[in-house]
C-alpha atoms as a PDB file:
ATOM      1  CA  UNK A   1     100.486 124.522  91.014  1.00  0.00           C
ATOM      2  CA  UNK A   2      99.594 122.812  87.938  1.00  0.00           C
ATOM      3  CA  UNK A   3      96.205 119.974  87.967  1.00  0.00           C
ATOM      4  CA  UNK A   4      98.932 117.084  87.452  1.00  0.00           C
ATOM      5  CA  UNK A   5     100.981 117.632  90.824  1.00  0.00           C
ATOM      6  CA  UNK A   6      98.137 117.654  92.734  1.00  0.00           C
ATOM      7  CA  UNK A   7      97.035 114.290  92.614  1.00  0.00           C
ATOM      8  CA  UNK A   8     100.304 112.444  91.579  1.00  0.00           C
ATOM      9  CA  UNK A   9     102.191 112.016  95.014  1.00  0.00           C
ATOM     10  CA  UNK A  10     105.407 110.322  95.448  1.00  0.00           C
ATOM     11  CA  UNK A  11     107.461 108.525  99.020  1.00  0.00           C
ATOM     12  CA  UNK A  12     110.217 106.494  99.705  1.00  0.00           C
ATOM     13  CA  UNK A  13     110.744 105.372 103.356  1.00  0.00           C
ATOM     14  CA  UNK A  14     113.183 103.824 105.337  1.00  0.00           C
ATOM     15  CA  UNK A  15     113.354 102.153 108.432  1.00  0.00           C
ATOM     16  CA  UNK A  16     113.777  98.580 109.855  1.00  0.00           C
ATOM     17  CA  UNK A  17     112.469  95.251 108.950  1.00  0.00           C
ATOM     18  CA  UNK A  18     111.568  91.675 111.349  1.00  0.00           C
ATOM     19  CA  UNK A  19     112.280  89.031 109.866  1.00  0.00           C
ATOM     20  CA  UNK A  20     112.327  85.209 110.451  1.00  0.00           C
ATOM     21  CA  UNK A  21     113.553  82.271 107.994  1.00  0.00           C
ATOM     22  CA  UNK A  22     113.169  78.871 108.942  1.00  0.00           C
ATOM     23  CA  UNK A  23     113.096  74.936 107.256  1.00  0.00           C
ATOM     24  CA  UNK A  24     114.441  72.115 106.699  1.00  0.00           C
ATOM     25  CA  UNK A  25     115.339  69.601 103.905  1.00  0.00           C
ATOM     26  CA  UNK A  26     114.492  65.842 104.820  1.00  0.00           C
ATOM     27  CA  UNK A  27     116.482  63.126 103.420  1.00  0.00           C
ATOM     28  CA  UNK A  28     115.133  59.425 103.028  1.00  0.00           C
ATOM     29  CA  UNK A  29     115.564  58.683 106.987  1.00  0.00           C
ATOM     30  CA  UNK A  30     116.149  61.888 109.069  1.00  0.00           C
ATOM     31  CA  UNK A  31     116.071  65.615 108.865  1.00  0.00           C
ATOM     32  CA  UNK A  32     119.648  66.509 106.708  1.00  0.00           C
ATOM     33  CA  UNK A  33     119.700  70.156 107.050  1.00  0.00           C
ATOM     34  CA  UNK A  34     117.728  72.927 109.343  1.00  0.00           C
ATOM     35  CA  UNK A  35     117.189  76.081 109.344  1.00  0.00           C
ATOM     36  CA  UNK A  36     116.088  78.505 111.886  1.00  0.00           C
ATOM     37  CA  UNK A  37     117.123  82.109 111.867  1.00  0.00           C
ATOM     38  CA  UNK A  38     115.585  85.636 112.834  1.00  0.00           C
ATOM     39  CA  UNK A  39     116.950  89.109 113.122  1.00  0.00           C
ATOM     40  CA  UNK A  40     116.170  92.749 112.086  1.00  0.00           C
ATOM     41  CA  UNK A  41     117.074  94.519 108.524  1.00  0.00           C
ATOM     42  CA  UNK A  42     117.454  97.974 107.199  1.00  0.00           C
ATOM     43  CA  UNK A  43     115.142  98.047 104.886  1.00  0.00           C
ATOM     44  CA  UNK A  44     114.073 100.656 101.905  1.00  0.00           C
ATOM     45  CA  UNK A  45     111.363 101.465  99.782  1.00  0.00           C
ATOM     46  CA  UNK A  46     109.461 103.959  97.086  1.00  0.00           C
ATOM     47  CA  UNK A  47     105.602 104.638  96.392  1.00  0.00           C
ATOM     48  CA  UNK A  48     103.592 106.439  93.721  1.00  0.00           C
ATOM     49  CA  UNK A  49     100.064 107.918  94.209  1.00  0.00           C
ATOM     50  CA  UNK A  50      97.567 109.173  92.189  1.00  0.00           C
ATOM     51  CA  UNK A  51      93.709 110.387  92.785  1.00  0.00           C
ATOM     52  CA  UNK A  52      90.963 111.152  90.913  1.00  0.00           C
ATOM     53  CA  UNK A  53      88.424 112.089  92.785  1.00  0.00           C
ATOM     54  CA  UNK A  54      87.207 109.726  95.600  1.00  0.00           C
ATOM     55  CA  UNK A  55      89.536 106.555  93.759  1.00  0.00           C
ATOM     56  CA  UNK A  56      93.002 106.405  94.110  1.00  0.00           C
ATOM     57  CA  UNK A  57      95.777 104.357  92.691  1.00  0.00           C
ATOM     58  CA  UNK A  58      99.143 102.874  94.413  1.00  0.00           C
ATOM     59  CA  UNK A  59     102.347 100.906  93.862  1.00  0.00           C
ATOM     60  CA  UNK A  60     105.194 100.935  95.595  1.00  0.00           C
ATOM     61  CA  UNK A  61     108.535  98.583  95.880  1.00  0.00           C
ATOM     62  CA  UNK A  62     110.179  97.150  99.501  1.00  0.00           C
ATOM     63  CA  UNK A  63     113.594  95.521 100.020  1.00  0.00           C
ATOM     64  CA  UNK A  64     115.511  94.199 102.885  1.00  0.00           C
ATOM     65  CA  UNK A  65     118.227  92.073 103.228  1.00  0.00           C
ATOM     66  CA  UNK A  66     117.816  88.421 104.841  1.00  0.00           C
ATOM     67  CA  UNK A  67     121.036  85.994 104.994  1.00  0.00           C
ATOM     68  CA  UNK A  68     120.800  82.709 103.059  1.00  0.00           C
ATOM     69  CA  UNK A  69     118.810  84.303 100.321  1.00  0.00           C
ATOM     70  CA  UNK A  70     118.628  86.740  97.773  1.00  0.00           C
ATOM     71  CA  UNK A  71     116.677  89.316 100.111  1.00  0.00           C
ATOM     72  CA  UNK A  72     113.173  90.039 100.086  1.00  0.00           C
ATOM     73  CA  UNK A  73     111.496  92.704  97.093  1.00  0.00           C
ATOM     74  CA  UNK A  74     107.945  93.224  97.833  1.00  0.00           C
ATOM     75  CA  UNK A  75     105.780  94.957  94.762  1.00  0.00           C
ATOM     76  CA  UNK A  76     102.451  96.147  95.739  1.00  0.00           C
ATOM     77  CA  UNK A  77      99.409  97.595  93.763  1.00  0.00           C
ATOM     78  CA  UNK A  78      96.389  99.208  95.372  1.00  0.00           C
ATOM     79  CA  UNK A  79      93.320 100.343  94.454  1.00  0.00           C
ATOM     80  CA  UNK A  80      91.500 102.933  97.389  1.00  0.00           C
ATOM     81  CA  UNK A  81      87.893 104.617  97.639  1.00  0.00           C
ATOM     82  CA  UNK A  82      87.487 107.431 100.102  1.00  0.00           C
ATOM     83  CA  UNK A  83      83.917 108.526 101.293  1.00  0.00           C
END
């Protein structure tokens, strides 16, 4: 195995997501609109890894569907020290 596959690792997963959305928009004299949902989503995502020596570097990318929006895309960046 060559020096570069062993400390570049790659994952997706898979599996479900909680959610819960709530709010409301107020108008001049009284609530006009509210919003209180909740529910569970499939929901999907993909990682990169790399080491050098005790440091290590991550990203990865999350999505899962919620209704009244656009859904939810986490990014994520991580820096790790092992002793």
């Amino acid at each position: 195995m060559d020096k570069q596959a062993k400390i570049i690792h790659t994952d997706g997963k898979a599996g479900g997501a909680r959610w819960t959305l709530s709010g409301n928009l107020q108008g001049p004299n009284s609530t006009l609109l509210a919003l209180n949902r909740s529910g569970t989503s499939f929901a999907w995502g993909a990682g990169i890894q790399a080491h050098w020596g005790p440091i290590g570097g991550r990203l990865e990318y999350e999505h899962f569907q919620m209704p009244y929006t656009d859904g939810a895309r986490l990014y994520t960046a991580a820096v790790t020290f092992t002793f």
